[in-house]
C-alpha atoms as a PDB file:
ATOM      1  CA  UNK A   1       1.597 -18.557   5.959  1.00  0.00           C
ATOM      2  CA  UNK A   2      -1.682 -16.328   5.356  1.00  0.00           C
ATOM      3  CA  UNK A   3      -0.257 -14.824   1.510  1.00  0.00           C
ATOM      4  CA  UNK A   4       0.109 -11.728   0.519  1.00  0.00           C
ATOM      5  CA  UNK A   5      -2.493  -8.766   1.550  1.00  0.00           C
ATOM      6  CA  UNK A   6      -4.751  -8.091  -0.966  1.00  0.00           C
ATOM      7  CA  UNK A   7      -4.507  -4.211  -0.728  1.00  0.00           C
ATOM      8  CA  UNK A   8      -6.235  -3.357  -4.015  1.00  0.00           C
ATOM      9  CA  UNK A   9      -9.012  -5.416  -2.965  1.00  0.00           C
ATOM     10  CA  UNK A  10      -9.139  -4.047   0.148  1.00  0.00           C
ATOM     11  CA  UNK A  11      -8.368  -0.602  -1.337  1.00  0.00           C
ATOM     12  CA  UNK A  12     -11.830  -1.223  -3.852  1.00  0.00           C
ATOM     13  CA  UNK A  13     -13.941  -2.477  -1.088  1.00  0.00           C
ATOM     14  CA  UNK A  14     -12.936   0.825   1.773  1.00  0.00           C
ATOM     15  CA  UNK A  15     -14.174   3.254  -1.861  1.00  0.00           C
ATOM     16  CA  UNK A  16     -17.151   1.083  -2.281  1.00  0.00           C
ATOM     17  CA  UNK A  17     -18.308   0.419   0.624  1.00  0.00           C
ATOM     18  CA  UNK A  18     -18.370   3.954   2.970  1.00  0.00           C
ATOM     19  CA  UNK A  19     -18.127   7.021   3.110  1.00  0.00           C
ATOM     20  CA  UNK A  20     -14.167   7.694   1.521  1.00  0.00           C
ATOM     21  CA  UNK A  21     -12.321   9.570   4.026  1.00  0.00           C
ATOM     22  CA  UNK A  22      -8.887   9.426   4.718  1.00  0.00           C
ATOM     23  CA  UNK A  23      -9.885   8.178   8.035  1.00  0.00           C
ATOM     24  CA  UNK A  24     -12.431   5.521   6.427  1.00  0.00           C
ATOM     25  CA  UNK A  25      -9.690   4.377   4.262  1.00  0.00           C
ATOM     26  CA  UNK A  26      -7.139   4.099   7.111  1.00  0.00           C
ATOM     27  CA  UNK A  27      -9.426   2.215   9.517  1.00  0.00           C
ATOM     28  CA  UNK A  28     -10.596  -0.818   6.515  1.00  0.00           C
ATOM     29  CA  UNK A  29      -7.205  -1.465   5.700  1.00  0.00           C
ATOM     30  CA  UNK A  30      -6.027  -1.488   8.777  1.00  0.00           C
ATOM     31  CA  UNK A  31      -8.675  -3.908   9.986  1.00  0.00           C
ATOM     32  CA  UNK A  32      -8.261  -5.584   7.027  1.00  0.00           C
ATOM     33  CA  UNK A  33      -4.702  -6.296   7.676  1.00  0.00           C
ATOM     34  CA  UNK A  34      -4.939  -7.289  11.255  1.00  0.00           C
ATOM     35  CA  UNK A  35      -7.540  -9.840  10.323  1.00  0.00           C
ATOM     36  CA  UNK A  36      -5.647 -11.332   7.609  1.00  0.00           C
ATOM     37  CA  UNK A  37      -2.358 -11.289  10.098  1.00  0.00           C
ATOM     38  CA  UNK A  38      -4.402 -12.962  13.179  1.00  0.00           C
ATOM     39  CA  UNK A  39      -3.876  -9.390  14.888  1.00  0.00           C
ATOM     40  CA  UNK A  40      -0.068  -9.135  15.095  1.00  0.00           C
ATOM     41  CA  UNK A  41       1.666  -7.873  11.783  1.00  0.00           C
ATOM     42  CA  UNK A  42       5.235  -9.882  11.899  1.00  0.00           C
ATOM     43  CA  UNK A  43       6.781  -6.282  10.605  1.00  0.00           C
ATOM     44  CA  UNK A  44       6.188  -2.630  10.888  1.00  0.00           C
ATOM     45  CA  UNK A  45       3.467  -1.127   8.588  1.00  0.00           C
ATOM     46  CA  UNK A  46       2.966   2.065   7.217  1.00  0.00           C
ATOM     47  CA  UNK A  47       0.123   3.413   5.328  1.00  0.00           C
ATOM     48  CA  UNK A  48      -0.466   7.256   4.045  1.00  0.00           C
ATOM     49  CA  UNK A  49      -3.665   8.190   2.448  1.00  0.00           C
ATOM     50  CA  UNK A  50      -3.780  11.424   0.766  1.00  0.00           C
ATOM     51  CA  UNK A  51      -7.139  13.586   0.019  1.00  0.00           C
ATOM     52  CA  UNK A  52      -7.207  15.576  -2.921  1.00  0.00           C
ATOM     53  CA  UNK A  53      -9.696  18.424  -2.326  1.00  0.00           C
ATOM     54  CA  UNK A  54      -8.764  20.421  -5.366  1.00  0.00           C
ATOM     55  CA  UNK A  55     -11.310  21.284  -8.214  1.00  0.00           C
ATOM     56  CA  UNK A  56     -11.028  19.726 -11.379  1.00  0.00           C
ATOM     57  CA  UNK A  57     -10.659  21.718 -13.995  1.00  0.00           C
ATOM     58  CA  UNK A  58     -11.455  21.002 -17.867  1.00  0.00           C
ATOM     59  CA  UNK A  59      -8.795  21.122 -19.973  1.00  0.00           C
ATOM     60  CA  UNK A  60      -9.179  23.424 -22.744  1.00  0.00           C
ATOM     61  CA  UNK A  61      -8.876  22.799 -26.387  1.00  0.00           C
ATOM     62  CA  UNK A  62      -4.835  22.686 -27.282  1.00  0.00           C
ATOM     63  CA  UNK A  63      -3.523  23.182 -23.663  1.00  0.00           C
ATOM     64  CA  UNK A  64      -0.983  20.767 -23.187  1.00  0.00           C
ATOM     65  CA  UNK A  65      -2.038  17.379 -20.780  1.00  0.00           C
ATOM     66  CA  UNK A  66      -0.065  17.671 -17.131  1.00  0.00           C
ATOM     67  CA  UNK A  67       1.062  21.090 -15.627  1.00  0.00           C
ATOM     68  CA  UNK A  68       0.479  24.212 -17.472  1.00  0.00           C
ATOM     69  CA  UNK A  69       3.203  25.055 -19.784  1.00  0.00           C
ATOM     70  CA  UNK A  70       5.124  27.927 -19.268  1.00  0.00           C
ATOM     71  CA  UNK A  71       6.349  30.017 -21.911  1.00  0.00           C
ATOM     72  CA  UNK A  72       9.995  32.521 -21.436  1.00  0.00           C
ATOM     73  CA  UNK A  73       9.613  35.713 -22.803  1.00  0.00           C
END
């Protein structure tokens, strides 16, 4: 038996090492995994990677942390 995948190592390396695409991201691992498997996973494997392309905003001085309160009036 191989172990168990290292995914956050794998995870670090696909950020360090290129260009971080979903796509990038998707490829490592999955080469990543076949490697450590010998090229046939013994289950099914899913994998989602998600791309936030959203703006980050500062937060301002006594706005709550998380989502925007909402007051009712």
């Amino acid at each position: 038996m191989a172990g168990s995948f290292p995914l956050t190592a794998v995870l670090e390396q696909a950020v360090r090492d290129g260009s971080v695409t979903p796509q990038y991201v998707l490829h490592t691992v999955f080469a990543r995994l076949l490697r450590h498997t010998g090229g046939r996973p013994a289950d099914d494997v899913a994998v989602l990677v998600l791309r936030n392309d959203r703006t980050r905003v500062v937060r301002q001085a006594g706005e709550p942390v998380g989502h925007r309160a909402h007051r009712l009036t």
